[in-house]
N, C-alpha and C. Protein backbone atom coordinates (compact mmCIF):
# COMPACT_ATOMS: atom_id res chain seq x y z
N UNK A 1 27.54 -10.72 1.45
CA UNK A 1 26.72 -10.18 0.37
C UNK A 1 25.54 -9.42 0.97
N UNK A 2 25.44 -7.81 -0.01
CA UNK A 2 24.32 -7.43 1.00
C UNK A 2 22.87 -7.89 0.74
N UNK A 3 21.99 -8.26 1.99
CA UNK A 3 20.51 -8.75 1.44
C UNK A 3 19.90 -7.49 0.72
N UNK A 4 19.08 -7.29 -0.36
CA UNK A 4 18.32 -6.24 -0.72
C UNK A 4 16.96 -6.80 -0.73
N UNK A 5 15.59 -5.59 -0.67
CA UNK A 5 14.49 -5.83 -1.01
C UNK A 5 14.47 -4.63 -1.37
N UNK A 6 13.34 -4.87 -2.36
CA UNK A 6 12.22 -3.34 -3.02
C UNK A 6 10.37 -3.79 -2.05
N UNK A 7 10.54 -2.61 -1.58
CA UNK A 7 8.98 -2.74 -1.17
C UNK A 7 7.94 -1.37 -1.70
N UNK A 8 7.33 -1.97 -1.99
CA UNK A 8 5.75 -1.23 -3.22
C UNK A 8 5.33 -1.01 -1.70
N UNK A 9 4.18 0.29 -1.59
CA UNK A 9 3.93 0.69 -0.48
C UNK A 9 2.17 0.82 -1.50
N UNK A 10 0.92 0.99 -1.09
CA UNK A 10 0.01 1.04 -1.59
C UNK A 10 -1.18 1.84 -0.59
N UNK A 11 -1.92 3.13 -0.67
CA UNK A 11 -3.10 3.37 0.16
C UNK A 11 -3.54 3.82 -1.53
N UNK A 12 -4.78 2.27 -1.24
CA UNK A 12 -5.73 2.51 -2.30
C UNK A 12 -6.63 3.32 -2.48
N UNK A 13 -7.12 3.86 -3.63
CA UNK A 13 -8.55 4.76 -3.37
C UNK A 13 -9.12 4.99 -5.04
N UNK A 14 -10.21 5.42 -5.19
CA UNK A 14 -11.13 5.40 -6.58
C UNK A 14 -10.56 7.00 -6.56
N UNK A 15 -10.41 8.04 -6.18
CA UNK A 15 -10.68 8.66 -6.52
C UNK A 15 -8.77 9.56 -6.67
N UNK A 16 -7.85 9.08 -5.51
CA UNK A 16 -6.56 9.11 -5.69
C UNK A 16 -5.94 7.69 -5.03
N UNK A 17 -5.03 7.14 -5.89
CA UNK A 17 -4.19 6.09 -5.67
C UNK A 17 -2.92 6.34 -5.26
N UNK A 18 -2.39 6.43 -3.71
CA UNK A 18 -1.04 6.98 -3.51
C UNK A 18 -0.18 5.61 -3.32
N UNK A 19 1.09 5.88 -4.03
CA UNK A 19 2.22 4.87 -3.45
C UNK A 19 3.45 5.35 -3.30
N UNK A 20 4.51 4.41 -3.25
CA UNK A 20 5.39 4.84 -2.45
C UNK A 20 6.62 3.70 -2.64
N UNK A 21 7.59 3.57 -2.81
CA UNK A 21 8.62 2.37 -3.07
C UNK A 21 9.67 2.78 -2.54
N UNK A 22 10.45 1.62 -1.31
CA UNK A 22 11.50 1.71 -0.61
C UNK A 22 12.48 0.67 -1.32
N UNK A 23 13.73 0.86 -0.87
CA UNK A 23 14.83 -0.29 -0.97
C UNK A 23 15.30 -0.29 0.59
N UNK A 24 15.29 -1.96 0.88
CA UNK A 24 16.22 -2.25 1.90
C UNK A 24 17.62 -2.99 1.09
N UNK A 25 18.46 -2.37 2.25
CA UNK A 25 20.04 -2.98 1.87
C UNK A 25 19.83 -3.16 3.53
N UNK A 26 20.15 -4.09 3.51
CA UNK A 26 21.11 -4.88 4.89
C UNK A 26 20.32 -3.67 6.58
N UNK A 27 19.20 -3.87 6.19
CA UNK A 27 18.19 -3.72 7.37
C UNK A 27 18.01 -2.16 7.17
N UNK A 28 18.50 -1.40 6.25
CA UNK A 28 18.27 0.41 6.13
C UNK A 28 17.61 0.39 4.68
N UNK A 29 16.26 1.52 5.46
CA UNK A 29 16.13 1.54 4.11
C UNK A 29 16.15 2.91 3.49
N UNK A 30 15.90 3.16 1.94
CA UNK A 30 16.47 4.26 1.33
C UNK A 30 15.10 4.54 0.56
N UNK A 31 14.61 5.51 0.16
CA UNK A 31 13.28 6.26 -0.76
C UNK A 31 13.99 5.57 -2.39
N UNK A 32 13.00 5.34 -2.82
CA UNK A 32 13.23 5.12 -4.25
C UNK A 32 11.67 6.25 -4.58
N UNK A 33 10.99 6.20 -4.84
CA UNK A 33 10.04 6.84 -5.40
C UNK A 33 8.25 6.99 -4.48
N UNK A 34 8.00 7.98 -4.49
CA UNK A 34 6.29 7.88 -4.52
C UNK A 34 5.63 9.33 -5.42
N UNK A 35 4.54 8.65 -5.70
CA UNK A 35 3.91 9.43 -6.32
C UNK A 35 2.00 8.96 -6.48
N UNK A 36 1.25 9.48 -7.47
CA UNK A 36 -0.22 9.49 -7.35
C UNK A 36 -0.84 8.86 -8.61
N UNK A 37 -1.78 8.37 -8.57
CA UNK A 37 -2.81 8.07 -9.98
C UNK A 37 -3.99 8.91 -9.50
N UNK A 38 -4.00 10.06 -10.24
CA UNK A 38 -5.14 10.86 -10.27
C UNK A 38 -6.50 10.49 -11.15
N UNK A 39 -7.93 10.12 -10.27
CA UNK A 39 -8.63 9.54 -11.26
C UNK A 39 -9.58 10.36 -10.93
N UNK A 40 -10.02 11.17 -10.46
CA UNK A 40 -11.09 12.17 -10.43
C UNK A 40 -11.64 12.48 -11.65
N UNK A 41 -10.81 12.62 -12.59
CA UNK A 41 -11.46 12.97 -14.21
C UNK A 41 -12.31 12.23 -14.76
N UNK A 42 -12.33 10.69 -14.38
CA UNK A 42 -13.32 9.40 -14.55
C UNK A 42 -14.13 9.22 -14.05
N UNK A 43 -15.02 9.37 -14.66
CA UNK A 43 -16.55 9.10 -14.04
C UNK A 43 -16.76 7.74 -14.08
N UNK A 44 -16.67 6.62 -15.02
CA UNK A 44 -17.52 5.20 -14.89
C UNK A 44 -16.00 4.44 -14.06
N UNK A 45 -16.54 4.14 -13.08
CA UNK A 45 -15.93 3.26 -11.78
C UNK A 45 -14.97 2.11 -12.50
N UNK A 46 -15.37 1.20 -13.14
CA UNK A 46 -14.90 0.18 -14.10
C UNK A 46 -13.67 0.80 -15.19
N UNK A 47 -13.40 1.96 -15.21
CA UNK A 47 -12.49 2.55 -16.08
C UNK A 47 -11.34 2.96 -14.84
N UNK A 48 -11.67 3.38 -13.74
CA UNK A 48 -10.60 3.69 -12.65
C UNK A 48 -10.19 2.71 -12.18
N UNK A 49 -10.84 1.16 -11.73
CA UNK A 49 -10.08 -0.08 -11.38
C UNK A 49 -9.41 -0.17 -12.52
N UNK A 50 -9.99 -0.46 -13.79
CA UNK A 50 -8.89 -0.86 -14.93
C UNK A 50 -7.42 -0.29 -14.53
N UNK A 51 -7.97 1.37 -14.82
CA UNK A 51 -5.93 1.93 -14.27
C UNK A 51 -5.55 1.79 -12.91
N UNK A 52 -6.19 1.44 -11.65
CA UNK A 52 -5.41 0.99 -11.04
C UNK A 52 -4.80 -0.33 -10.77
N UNK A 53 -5.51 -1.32 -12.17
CA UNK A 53 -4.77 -2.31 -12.40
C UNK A 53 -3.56 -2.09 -12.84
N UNK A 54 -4.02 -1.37 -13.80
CA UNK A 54 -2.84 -1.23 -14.85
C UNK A 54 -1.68 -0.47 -13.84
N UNK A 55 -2.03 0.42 -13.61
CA UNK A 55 -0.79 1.16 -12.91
C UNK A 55 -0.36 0.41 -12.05
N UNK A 56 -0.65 -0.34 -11.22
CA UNK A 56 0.25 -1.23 -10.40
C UNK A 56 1.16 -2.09 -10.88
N UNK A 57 0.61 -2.52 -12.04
CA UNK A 57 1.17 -3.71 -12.82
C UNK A 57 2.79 -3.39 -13.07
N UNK A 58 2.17 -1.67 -14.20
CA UNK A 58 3.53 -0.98 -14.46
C UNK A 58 4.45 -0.94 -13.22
N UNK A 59 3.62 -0.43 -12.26
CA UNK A 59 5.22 -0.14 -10.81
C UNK A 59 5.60 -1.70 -10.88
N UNK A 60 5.17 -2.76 -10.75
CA UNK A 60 5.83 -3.92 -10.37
C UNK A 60 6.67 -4.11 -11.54
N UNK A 61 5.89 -4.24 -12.71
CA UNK A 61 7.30 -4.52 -13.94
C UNK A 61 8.39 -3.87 -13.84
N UNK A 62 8.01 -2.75 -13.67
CA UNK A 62 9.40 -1.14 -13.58
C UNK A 62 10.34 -1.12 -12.34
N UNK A 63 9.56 -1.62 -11.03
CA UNK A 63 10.08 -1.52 -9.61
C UNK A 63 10.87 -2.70 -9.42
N UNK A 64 10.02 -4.24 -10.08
CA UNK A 64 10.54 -5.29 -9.56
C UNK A 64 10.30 -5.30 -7.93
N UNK A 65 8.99 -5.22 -7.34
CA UNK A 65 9.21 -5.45 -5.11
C UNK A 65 8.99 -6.86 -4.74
N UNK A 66 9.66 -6.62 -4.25
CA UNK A 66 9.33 -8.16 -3.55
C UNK A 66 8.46 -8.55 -2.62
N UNK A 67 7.73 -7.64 -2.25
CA UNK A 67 7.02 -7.52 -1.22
C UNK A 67 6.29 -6.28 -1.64
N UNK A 68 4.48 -5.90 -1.08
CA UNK A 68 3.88 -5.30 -1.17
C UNK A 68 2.81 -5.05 -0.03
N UNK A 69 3.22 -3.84 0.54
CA UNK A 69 2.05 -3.30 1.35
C UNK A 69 0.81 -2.66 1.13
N UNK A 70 -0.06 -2.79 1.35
CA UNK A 70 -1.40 -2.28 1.20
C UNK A 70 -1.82 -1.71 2.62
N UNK A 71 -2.62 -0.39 2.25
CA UNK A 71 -3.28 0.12 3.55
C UNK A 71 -4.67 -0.78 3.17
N UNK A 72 -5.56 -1.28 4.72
CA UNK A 72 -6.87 -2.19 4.37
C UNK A 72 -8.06 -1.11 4.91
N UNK A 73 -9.06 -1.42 3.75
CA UNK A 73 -9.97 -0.49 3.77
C UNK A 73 -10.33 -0.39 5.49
N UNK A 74 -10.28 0.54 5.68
CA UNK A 74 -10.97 0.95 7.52
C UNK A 74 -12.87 1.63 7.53
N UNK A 75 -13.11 0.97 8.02
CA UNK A 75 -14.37 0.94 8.91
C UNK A 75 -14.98 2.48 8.80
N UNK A 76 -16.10 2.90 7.46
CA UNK A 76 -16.87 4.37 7.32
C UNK A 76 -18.12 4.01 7.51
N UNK A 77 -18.75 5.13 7.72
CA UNK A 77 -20.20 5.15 7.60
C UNK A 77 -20.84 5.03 6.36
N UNK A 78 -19.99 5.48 5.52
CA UNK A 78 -21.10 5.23 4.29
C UNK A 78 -20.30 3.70 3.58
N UNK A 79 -21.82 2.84 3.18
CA UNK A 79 -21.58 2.02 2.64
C UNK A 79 -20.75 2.06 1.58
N UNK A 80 -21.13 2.82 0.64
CA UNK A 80 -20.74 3.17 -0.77
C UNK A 80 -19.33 3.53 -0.33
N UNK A 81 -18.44 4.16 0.06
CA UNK A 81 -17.22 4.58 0.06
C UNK A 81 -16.64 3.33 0.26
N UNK A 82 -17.09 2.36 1.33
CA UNK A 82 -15.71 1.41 2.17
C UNK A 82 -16.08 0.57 0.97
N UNK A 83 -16.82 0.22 -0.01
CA UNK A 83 -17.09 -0.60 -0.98
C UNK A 83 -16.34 -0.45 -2.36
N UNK A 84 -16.42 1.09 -2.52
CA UNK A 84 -15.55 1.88 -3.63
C UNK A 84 -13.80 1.29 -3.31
N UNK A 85 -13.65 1.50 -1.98
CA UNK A 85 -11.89 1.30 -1.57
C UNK A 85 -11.67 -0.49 -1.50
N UNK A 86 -12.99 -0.73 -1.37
CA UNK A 86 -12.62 -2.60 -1.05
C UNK A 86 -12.55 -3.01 -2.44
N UNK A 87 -12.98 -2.27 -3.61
CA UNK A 87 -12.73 -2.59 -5.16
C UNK A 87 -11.15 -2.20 -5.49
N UNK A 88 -11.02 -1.16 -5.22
CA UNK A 88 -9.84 -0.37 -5.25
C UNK A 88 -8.67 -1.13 -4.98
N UNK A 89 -8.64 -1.69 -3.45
CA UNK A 89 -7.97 -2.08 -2.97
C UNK A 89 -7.52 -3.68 -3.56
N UNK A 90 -8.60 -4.60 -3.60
CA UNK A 90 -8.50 -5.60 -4.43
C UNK A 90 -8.04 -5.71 -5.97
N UNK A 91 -8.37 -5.01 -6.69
CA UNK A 91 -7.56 -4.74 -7.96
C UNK A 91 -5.95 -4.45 -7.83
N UNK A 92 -6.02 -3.65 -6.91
CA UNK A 92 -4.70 -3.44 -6.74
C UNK A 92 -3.81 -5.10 -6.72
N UNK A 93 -4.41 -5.59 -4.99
CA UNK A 93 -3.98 -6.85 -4.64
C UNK A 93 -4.20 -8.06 -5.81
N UNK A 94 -5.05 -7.48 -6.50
CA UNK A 94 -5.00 -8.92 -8.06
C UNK A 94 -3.90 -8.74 -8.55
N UNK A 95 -3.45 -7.35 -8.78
CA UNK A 95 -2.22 -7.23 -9.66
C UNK A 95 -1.43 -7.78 -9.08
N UNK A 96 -0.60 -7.39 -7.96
CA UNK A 96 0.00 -8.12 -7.13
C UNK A 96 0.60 -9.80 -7.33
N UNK A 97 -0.67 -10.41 -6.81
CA UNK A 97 -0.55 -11.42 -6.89
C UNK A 97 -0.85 -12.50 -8.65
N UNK A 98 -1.19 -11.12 -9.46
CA UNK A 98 -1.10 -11.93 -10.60
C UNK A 98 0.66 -11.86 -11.22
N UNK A 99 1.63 -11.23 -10.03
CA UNK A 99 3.18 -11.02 -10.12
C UNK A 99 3.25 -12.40 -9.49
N UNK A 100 2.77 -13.17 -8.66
CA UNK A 100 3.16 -13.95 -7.64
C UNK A 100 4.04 -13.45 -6.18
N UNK A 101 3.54 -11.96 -6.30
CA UNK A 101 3.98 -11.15 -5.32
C UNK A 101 3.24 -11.12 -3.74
N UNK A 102 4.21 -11.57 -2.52
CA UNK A 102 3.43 -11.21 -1.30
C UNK A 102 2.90 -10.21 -1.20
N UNK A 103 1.65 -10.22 -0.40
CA UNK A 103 1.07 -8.86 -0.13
C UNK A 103 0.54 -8.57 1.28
N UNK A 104 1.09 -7.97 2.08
CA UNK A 104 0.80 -7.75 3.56
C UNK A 104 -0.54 -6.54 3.67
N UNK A 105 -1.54 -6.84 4.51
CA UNK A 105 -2.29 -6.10 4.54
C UNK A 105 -2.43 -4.94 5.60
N UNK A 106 -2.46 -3.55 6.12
CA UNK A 106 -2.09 -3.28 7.38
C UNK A 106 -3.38 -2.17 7.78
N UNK A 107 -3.68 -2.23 8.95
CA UNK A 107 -4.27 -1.11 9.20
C UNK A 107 -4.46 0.32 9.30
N UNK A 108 -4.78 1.18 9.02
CA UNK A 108 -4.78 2.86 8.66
C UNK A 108 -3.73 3.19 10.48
N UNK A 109 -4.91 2.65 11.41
CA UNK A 109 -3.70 2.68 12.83
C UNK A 109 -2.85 1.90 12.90
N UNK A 110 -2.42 0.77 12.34
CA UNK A 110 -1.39 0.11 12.49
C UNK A 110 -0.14 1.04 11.98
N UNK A 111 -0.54 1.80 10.58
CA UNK A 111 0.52 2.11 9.38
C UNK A 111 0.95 3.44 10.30
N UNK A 112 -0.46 4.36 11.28
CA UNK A 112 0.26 5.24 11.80
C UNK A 112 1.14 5.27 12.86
N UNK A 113 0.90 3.95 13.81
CA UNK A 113 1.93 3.85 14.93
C UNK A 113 2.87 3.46 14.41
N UNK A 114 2.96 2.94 13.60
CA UNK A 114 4.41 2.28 13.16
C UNK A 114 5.01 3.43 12.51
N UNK A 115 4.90 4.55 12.05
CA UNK A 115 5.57 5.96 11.45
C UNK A 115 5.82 6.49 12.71
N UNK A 116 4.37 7.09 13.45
CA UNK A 116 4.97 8.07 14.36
C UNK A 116 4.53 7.82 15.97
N UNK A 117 4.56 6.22 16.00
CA UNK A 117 3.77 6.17 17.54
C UNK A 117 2.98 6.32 17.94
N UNK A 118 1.77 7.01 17.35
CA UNK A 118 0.56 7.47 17.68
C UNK A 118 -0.58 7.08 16.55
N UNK A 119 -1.32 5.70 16.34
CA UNK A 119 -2.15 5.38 15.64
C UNK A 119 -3.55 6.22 15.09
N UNK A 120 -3.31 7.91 16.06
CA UNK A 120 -4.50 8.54 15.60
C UNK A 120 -3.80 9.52 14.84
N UNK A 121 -2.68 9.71 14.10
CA UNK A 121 -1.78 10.44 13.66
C UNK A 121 -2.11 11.16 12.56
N UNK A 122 -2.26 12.43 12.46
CA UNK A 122 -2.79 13.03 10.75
C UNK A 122 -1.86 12.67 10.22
N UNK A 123 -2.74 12.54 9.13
CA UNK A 123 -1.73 12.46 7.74
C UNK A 123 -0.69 13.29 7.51
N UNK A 124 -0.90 14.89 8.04
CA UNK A 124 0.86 15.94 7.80
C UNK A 124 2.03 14.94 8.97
N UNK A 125 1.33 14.54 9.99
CA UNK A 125 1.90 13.92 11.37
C UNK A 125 2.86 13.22 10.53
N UNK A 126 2.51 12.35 9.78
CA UNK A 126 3.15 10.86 8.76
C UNK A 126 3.90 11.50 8.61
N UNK A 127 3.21 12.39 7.06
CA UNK A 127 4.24 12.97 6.31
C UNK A 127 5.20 13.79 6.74
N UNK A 128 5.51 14.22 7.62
CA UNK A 128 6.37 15.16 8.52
C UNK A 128 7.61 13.96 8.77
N UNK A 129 7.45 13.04 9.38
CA UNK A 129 8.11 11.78 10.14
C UNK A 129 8.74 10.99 8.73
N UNK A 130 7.44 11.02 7.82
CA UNK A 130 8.53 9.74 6.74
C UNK A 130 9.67 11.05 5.98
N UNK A 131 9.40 12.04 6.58
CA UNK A 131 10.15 13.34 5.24
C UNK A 131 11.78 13.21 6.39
N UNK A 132 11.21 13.14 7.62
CA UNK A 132 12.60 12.89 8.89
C UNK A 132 13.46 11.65 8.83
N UNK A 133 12.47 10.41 8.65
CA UNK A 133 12.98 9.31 8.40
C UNK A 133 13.83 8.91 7.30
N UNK A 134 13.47 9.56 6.09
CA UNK A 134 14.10 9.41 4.47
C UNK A 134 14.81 10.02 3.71
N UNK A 135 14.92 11.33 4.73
CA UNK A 135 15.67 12.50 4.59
C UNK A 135 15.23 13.42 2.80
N UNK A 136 13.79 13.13 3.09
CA UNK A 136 13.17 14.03 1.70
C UNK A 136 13.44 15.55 1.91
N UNK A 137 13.75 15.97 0.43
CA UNK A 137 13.55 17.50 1.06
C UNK A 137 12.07 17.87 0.80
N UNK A 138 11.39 17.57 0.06
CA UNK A 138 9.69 18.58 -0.17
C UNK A 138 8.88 17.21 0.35
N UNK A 139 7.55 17.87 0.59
CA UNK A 139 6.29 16.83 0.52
C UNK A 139 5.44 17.35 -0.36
N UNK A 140 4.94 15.88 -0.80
CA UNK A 140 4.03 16.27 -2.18
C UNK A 140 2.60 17.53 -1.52
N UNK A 141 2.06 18.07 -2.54
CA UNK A 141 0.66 18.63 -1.92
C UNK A 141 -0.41 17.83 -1.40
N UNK A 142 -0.17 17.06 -1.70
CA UNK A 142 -1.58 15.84 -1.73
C UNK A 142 -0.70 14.54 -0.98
N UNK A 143 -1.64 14.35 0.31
CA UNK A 143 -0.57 13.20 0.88
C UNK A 143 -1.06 12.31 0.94
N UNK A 144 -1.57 11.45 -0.28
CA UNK A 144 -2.29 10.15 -0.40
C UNK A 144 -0.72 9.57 -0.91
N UNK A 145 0.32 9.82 -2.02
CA UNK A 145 1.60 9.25 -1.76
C UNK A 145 2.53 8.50 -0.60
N UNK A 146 2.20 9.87 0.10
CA UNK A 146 2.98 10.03 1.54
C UNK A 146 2.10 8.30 2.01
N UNK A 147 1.03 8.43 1.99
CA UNK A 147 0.44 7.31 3.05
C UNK A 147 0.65 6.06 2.30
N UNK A 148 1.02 6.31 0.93
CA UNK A 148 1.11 5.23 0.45
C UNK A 148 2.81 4.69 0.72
N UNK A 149 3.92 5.52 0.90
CA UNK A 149 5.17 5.37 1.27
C UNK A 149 4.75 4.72 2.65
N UNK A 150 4.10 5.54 3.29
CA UNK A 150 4.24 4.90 4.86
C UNK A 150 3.86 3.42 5.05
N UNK A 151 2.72 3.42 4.02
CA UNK A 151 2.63 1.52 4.26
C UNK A 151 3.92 0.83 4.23
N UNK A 152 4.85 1.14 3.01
CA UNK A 152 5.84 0.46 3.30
C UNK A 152 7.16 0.26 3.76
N UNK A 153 6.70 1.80 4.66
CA UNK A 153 7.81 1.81 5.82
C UNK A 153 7.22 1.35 6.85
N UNK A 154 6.00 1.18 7.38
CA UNK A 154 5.46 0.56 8.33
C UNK A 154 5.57 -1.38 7.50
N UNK A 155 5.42 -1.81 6.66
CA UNK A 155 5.78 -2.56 6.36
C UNK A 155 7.74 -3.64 6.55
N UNK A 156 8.07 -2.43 5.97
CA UNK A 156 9.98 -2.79 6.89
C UNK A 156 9.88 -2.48 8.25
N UNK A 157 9.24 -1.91 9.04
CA UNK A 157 9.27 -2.01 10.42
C UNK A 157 8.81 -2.97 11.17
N UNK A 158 7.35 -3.66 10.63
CA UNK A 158 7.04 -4.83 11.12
C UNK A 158 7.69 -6.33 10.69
N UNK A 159 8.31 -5.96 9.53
CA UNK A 159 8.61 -7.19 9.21
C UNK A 159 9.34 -8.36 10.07
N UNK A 160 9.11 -9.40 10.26
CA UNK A 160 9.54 -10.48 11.10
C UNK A 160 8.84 -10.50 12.26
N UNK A 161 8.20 -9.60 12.81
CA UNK A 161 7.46 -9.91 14.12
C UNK A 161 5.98 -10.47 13.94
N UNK A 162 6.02 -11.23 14.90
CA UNK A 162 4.84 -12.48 14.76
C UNK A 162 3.89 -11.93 14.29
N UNK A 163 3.28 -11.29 15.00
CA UNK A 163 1.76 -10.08 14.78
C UNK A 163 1.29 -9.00 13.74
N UNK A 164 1.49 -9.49 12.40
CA UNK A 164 1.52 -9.00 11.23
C UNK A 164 0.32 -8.55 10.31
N UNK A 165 0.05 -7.62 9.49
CA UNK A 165 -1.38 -7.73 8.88
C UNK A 165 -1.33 -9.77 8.53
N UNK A 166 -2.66 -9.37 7.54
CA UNK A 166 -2.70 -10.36 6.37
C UNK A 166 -1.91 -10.30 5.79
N UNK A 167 -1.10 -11.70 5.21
CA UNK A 167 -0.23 -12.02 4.18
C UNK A 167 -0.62 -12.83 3.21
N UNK A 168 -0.81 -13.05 1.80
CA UNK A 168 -1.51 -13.31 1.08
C UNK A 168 0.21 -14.06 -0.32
N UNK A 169 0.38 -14.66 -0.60
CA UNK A 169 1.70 -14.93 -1.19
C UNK A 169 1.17 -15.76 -2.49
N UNK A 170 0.09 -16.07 -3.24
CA UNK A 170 -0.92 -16.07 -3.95
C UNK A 170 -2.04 -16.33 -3.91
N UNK A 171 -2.64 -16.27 -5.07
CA UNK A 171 -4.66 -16.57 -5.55
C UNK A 171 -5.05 -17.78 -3.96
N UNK A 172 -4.28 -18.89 -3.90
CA UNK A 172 -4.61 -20.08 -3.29
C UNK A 172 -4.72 -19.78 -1.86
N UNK A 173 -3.43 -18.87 -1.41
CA UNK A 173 -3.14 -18.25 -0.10
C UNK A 173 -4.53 -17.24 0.22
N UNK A 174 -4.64 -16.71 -0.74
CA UNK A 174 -5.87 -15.71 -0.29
C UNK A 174 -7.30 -16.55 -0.40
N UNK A 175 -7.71 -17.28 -1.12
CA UNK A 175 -8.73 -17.99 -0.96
C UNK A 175 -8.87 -18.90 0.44
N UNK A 176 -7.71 -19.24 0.37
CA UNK A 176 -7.89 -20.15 2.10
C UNK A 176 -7.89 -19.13 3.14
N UNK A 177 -7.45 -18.10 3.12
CA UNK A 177 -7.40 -17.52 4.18
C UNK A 177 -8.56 -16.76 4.21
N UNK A 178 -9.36 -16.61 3.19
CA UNK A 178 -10.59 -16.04 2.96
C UNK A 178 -11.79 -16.55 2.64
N UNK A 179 -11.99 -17.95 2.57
CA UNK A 179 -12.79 -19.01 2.13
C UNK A 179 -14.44 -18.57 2.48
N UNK A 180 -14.56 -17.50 3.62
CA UNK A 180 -15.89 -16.93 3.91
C UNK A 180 -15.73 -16.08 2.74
N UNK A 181 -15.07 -15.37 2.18
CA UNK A 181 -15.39 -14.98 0.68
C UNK A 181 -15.72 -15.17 -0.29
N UNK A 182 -15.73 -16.40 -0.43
CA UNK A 182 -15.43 -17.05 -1.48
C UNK A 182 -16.76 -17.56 -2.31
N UNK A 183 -17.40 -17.22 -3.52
CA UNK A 183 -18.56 -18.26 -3.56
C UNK A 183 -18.12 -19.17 -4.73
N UNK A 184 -18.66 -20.22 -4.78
CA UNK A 184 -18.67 -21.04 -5.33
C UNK A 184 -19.70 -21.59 -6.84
């Protein structure tokens, strides 16, 4: 019987939300979809987490993954931005896990060595490699998708090896593993 998974691919952001959804059959995997939540038109912050609740929610009801990658906010100078994506990003991961869905966390260089070998990799770099890898014919204009596919092809690539982002498999899992977060 063949094993299958669906994997949700996720690079969060307030201002574009890219993702990306693979199927594995029996260790290959195949493109099912990526695409964008454009929120630039929204000005109050609290109205763009809402839809990127919501919109995640929908891909999981619609996708069914069994697994979910997230790109993890990386290290800016401005406060305000890595704070904007650490909201972003967490809404996302609530939805998630309000599925009872794993959620692997990975690094911006982790997600690029694992595409194209080279963790300082532009973003066309990715998108060039996942379009080789998946046999796409176009790339979107805007490659916040693309990076959001690549999480979760860098996600089926790491899978099973010891040295993994964060894995989070619910609310309880993430509180223990985060308990310096946590207030009380």
């Amino acid at each position: 019987m063949a094993k299958e998974k669906i994997i949700l691919g996720i690079d969060p952001g307030t201002t574009v939300m890219g993702f990306g959804i693979i199927k594995v059959v029996n260790k290959r995997m195949r493109f099912i979809q990526m695409n964008e939540l454009m929120l630039r038109k929204y000005e109050d912050p609290y109205t763009k987490l809402k839809l990127i609740f919501e919109r995640t929610l929908e891909l999981i009801d619609t996708y069914h993954p069994d697994e979910i990658a997230i790109e993890a906010p990386f290290y800016a100078k401005n406060v305000q931005s890595m704070l904007k994506l650490g909201r972003a990003q967490g809404v996302a991961m609530a939805a998630g896990l309000s599925r009872q869905i794993p959620i692997t966390e990975y690094m911006p260089k982790k997600i690029k060595m694992s595409i194209t070998g080279n963790g300082n990799a532009s973003k066309e770099q990715v998108a060039k490699m996942l379009q080789s890898l998946l046999n796409l014919k176009d790339l979107p204009k805007n490659l916040d998708s693309t990076d959001g596919l690549a999480a979760a092809v860098c996600h089926f690539y790491n899978e099973g090896r010891v040295e993994m982002g964060k894995r989070y498999t619910g609310w309880e899992s993430f509180i223990k593993s985060n308990s310096d977060r946590v207030k009380e």
